[in-house]
N, C-alpha and C. Protein backbone atom coordinates (compact mmCIF):
# COMPACT_ATOMS: atom_id res chain seq x y z
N UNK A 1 -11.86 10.27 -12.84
CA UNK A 1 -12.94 9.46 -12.30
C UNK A 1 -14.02 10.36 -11.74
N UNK A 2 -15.51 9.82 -12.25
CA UNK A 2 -16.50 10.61 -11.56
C UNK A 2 -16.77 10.62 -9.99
N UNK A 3 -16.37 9.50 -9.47
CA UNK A 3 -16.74 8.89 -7.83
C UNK A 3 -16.42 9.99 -6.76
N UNK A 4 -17.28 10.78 -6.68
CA UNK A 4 -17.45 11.94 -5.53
C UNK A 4 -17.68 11.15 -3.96
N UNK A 5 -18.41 10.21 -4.01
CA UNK A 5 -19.08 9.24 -3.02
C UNK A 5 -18.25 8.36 -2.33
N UNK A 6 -17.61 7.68 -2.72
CA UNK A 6 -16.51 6.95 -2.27
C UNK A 6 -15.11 7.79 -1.81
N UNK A 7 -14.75 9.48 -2.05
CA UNK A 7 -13.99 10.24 -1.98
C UNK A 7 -14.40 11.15 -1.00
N UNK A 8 -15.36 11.37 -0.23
CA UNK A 8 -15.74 12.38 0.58
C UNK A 8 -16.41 11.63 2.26
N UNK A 9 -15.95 12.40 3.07
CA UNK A 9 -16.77 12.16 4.07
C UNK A 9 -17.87 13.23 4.88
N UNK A 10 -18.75 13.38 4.72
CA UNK A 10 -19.70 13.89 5.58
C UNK A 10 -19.59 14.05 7.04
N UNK A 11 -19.32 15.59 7.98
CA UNK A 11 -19.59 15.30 9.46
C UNK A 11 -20.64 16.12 9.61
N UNK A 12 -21.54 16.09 10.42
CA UNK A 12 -22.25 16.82 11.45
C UNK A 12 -21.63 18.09 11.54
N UNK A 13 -22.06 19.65 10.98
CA UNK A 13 -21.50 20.58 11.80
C UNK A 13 -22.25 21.56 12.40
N UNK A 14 -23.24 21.43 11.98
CA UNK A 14 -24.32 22.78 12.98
C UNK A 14 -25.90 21.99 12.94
N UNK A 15 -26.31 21.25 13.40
CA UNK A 15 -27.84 20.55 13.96
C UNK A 15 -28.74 21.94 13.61
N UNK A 16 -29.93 21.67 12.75
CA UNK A 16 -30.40 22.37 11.96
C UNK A 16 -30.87 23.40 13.23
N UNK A 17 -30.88 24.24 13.29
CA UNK A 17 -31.39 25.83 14.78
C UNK A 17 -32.29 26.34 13.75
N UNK A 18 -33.36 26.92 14.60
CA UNK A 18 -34.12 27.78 14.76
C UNK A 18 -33.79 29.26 15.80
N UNK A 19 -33.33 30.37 15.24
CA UNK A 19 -32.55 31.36 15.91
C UNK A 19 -33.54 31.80 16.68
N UNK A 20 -33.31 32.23 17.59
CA UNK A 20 -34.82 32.88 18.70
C UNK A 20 -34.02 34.49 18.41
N UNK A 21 -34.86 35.40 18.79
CA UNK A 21 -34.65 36.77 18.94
C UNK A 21 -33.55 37.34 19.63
N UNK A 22 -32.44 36.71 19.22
CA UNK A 22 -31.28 37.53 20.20
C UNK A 22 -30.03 37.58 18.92
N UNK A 23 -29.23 37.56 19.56
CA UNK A 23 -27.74 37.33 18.73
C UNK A 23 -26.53 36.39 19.09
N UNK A 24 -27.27 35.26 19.73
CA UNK A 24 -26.04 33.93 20.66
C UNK A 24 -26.02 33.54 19.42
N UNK A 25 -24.35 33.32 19.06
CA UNK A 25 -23.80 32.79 18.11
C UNK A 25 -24.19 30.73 18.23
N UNK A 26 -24.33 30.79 16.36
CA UNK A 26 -24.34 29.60 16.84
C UNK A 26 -22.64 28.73 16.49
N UNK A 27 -22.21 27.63 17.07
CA UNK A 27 -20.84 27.45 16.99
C UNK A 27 -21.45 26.24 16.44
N UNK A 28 -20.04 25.82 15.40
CA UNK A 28 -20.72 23.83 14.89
C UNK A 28 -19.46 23.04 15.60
N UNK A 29 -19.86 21.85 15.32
CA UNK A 29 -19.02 21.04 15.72
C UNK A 29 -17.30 21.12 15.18
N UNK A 30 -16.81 20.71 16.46
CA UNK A 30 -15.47 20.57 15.23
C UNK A 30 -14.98 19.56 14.74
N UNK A 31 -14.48 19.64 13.87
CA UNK A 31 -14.07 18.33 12.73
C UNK A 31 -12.64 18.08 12.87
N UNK A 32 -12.65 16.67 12.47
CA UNK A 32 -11.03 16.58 12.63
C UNK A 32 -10.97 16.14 11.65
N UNK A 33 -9.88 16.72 10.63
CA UNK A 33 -9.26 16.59 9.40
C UNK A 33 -8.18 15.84 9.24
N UNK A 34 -7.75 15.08 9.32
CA UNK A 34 -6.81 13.89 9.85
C UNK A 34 -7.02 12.71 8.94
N UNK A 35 -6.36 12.65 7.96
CA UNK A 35 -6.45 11.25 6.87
C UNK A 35 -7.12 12.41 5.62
N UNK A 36 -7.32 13.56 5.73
CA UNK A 36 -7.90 13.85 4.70
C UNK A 36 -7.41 15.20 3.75
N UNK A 37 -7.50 15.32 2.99
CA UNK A 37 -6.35 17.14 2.00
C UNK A 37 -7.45 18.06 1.77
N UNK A 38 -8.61 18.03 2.66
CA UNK A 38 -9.68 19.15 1.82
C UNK A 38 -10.61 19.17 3.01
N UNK A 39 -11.21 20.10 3.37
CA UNK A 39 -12.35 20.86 3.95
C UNK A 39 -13.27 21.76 3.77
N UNK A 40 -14.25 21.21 3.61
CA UNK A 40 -15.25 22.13 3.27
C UNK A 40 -16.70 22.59 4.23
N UNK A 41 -17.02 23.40 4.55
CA UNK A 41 -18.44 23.97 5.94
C UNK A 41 -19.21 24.84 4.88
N UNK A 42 -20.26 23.99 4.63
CA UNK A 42 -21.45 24.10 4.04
C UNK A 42 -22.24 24.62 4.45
N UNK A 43 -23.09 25.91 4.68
CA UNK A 43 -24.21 26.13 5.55
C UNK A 43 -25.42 26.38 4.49
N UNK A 44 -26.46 25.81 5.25
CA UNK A 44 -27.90 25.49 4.63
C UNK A 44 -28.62 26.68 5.30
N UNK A 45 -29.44 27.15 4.63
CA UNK A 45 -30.41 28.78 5.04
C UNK A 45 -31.90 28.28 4.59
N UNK A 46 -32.77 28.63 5.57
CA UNK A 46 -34.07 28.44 5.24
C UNK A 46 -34.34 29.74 5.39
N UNK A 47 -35.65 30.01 5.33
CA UNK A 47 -36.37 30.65 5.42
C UNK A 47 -35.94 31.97 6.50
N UNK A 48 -35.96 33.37 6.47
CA UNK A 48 -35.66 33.66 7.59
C UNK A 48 -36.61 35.27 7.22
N UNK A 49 -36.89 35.32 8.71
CA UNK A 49 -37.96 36.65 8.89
C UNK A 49 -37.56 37.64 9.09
N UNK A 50 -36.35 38.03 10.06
CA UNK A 50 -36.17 39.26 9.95
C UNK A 50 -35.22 39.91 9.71
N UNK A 51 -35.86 41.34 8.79
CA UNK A 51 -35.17 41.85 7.24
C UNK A 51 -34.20 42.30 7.63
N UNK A 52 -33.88 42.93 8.96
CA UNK A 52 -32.61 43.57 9.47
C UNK A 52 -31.66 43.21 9.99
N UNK A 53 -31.58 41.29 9.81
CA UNK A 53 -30.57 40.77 10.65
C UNK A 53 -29.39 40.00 9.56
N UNK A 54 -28.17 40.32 10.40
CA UNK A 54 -26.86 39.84 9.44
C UNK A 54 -26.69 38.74 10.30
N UNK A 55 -25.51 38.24 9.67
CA UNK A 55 -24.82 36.50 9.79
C UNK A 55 -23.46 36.75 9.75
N UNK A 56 -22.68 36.89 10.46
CA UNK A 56 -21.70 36.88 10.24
C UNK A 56 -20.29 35.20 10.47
N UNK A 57 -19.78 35.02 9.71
CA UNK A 57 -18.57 33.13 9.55
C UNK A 57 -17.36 33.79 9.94
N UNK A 58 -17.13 33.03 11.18
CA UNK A 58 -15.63 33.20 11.71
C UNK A 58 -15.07 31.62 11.54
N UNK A 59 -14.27 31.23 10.64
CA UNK A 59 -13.38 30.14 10.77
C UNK A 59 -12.66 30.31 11.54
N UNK A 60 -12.57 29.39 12.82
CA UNK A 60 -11.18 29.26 13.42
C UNK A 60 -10.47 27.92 13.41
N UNK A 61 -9.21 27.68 13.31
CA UNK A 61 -8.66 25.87 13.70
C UNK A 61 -7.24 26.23 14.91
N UNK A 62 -7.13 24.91 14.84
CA UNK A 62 -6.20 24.63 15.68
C UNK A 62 -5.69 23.43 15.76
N UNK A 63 -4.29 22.64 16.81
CA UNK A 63 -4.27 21.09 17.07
C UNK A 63 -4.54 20.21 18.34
N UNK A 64 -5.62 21.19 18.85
CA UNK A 64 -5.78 20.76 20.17
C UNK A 64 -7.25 20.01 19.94
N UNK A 65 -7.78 18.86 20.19
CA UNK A 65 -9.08 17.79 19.57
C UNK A 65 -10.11 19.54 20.32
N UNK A 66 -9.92 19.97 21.41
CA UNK A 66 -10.95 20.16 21.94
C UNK A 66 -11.07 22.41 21.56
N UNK A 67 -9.92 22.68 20.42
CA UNK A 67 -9.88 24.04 20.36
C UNK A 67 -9.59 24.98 21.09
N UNK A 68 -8.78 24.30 22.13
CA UNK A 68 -8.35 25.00 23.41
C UNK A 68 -7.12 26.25 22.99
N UNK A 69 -6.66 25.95 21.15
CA UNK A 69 -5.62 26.67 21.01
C UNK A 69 -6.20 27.39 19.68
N UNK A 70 -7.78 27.71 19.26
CA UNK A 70 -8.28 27.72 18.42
C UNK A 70 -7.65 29.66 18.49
N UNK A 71 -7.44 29.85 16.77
CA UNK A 71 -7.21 31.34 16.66
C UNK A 71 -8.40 31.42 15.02
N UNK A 72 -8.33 32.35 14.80
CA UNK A 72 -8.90 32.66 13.55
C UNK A 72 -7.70 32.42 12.25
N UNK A 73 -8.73 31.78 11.08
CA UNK A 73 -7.40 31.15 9.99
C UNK A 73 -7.07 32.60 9.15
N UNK A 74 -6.45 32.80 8.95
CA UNK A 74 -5.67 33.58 7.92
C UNK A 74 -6.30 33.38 6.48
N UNK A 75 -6.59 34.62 5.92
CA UNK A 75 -7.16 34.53 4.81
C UNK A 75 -6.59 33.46 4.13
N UNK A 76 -5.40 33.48 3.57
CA UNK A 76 -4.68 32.99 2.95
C UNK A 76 -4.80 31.22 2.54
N UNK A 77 -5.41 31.00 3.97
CA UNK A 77 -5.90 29.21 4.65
C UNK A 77 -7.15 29.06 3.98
N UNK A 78 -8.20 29.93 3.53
CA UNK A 78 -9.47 30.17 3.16
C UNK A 78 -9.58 29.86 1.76
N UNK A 79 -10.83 29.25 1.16
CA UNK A 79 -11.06 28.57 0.00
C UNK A 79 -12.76 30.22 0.13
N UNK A 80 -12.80 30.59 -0.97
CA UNK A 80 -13.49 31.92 -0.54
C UNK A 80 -13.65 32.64 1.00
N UNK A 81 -14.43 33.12 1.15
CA UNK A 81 -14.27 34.20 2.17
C UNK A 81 -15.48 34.05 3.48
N UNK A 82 -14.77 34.59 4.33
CA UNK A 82 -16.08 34.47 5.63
C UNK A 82 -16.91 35.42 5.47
N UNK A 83 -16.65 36.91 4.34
CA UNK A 83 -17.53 37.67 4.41
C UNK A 83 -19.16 36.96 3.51
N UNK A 84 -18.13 36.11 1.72
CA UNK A 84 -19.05 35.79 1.30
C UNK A 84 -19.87 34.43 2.14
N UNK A 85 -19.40 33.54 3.07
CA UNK A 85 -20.17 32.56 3.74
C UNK A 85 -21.02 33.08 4.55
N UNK A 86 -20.88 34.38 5.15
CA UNK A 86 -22.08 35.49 6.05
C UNK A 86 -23.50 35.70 5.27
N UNK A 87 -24.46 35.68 5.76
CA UNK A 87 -25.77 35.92 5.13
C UNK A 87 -26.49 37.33 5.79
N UNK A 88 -27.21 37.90 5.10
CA UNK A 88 -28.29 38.61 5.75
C UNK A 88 -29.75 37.58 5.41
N UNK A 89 -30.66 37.93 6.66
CA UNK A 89 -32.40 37.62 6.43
C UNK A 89 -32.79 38.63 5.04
N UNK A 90 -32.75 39.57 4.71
CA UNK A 90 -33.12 40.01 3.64
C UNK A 90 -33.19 39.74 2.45
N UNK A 91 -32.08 39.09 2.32
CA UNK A 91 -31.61 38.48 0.65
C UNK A 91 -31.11 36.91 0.86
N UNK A 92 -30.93 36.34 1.64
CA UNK A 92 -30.70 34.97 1.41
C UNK A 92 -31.50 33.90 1.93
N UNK A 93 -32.79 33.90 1.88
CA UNK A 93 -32.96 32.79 2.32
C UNK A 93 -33.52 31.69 1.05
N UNK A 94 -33.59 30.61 2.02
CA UNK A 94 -33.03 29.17 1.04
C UNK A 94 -32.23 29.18 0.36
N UNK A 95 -31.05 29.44 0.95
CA UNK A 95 -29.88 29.68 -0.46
C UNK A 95 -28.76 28.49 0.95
N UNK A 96 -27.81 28.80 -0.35
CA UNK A 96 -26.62 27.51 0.78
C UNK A 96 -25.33 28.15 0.33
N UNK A 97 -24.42 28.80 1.74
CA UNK A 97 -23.23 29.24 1.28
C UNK A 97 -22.18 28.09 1.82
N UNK A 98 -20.93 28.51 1.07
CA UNK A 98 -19.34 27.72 1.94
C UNK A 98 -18.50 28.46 1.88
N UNK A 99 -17.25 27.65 2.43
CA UNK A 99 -15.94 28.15 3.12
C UNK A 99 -15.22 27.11 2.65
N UNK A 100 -14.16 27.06 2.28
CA UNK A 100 -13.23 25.95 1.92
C UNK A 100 -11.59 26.14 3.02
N UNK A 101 -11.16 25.37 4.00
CA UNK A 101 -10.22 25.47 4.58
C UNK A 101 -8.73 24.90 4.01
N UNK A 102 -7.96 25.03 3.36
CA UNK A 102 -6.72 24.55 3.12
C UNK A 102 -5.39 24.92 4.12
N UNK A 103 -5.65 24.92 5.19
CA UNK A 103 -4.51 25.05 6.24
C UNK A 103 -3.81 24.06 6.52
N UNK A 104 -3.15 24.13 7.90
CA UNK A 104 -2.06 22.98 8.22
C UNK A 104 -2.42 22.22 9.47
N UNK A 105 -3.68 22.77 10.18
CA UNK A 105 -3.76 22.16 11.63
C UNK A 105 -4.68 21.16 11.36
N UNK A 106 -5.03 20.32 12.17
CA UNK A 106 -5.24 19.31 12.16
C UNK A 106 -7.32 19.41 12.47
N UNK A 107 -7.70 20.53 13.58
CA UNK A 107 -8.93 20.59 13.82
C UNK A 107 -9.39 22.13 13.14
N UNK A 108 -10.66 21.93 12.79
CA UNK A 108 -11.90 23.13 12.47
C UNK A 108 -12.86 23.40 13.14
N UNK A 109 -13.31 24.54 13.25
CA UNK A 109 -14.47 24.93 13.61
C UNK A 109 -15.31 26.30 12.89
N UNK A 110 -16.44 26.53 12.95
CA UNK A 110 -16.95 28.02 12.33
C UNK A 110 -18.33 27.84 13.17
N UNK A 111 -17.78 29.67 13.48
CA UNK A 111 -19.33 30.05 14.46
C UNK A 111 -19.97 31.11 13.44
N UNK A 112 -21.22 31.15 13.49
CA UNK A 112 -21.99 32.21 12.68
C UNK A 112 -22.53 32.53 14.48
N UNK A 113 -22.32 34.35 13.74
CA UNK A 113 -22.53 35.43 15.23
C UNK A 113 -24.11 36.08 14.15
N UNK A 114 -24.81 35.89 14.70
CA UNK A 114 -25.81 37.02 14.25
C UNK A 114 -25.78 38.36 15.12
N UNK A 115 -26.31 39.57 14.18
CA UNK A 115 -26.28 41.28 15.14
C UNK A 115 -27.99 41.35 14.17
N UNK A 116 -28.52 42.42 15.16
CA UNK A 116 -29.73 42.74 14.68
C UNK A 116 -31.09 41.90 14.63
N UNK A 117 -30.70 40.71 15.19
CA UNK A 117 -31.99 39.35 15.49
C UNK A 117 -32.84 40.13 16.30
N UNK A 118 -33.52 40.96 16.09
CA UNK A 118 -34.56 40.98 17.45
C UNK A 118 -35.89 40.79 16.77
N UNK A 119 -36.19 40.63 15.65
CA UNK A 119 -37.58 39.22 15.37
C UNK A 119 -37.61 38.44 14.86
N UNK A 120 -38.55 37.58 14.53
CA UNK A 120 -38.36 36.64 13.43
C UNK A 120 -37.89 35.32 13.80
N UNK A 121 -37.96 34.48 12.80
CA UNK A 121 -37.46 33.63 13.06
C UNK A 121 -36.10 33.27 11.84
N UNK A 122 -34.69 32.75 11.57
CA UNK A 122 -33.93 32.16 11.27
C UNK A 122 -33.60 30.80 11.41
N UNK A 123 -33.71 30.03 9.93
CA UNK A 123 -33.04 28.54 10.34
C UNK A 123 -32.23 28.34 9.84
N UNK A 124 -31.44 27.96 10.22
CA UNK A 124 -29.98 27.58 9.76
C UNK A 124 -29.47 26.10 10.26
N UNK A 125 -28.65 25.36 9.54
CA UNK A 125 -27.83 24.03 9.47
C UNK A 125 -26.59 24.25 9.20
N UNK A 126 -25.42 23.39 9.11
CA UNK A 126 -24.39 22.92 8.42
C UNK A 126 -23.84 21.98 8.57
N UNK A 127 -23.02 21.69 7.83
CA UNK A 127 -22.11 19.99 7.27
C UNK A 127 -20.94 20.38 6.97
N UNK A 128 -20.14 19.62 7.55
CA UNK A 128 -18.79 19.72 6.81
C UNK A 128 -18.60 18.43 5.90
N UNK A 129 -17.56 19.02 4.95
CA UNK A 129 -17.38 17.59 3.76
C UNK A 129 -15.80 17.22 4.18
N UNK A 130 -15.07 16.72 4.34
CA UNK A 130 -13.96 16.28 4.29
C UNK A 130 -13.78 15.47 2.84
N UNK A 131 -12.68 15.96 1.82
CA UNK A 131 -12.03 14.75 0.91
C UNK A 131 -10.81 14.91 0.52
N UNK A 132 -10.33 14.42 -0.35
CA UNK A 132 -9.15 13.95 -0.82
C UNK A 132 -8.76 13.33 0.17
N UNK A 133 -9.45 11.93 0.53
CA UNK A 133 -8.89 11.34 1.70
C UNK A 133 -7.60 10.38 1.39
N UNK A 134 -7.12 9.98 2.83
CA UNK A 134 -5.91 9.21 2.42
C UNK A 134 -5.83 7.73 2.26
N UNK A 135 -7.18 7.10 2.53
CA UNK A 135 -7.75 5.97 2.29
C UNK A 135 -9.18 5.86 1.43
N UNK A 136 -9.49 5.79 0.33
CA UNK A 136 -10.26 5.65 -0.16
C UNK A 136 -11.18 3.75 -0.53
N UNK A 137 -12.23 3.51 -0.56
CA UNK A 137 -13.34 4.47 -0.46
C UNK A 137 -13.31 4.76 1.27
N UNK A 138 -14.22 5.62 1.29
CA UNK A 138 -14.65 6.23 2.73
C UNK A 138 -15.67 5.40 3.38
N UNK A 139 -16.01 5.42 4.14
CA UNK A 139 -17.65 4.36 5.31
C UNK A 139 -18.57 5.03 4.46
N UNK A 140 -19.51 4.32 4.46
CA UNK A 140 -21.19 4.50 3.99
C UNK A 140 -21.46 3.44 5.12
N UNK A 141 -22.64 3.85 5.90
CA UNK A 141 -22.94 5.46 6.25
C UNK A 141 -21.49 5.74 6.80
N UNK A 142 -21.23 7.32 6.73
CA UNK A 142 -19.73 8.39 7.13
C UNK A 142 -20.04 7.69 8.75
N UNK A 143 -18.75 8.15 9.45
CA UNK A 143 -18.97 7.51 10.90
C UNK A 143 -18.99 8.71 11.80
């Protein structure tokens, strides 16, 4: 079956930022994966100014709603890599990387740490997708 739409849910994970000149990580929301066999953290890249600054994706999860027991996932849990979901300002902008989570805990999260921000501007977003849910179809609009 083609039906991507009725099989996926959409959350909120990083409210589109504008990076100011420093290196405060930005952290996204965390998701709770619960009714669902798949995770995915999408990040959206605009435009970004300065040539010397990296991005670095730390996935962490856990089963506590609020990440109080959050560790970093094990490669192994990873659907590609946090190095390839990392960006530099030099070579990626408007481009869109991911991370795919297949672990066992129940909550997600991913912070992008920037090093080297001291101009420019960076924008960055993300979304997480949740599917292979255990009730299909899913809410329109996602809740």
């Amino acid at each position: 079956m083609r039906d991507l739409h009725n099989n996926i849910d959409v959350k909120r994970g990083l409210s589109p930022k504008a990076a100011v000149t420093d290196n405060t990580a930005y952290v996204s929301q965390i998701v709770d994966t619960l009714g669902y066999d798949s995770c995915e953290f999408v990040i959206l890249l605009g435009a970004n100014t300065d040539s010397d600054a990296t991005f670095a994706v730390l996935f962490e999860d856990g089963n506590e709603a609020n990440l109080s027991d959050h560790a970093a996932v094990d490669d192994d849990y990873l659907l590609g890599t946090e190095a390839l979901a990392g960006f530099t300002a030099a070579d990626d902008d408007n481009k869109v990387k991911k991370i795919g989570y297949v672990g066992l805990k129940r909550y997600c999260r991913v912070t992008i740490t920037p090093s080297g921000n001291d101009s420019g501007n960076h924008f960055v977003a993300g979304l997480w997708i949740l599917g292979h849910p255990h009730s299909a179809p899913t809410a329109n609009p996602p809740a």
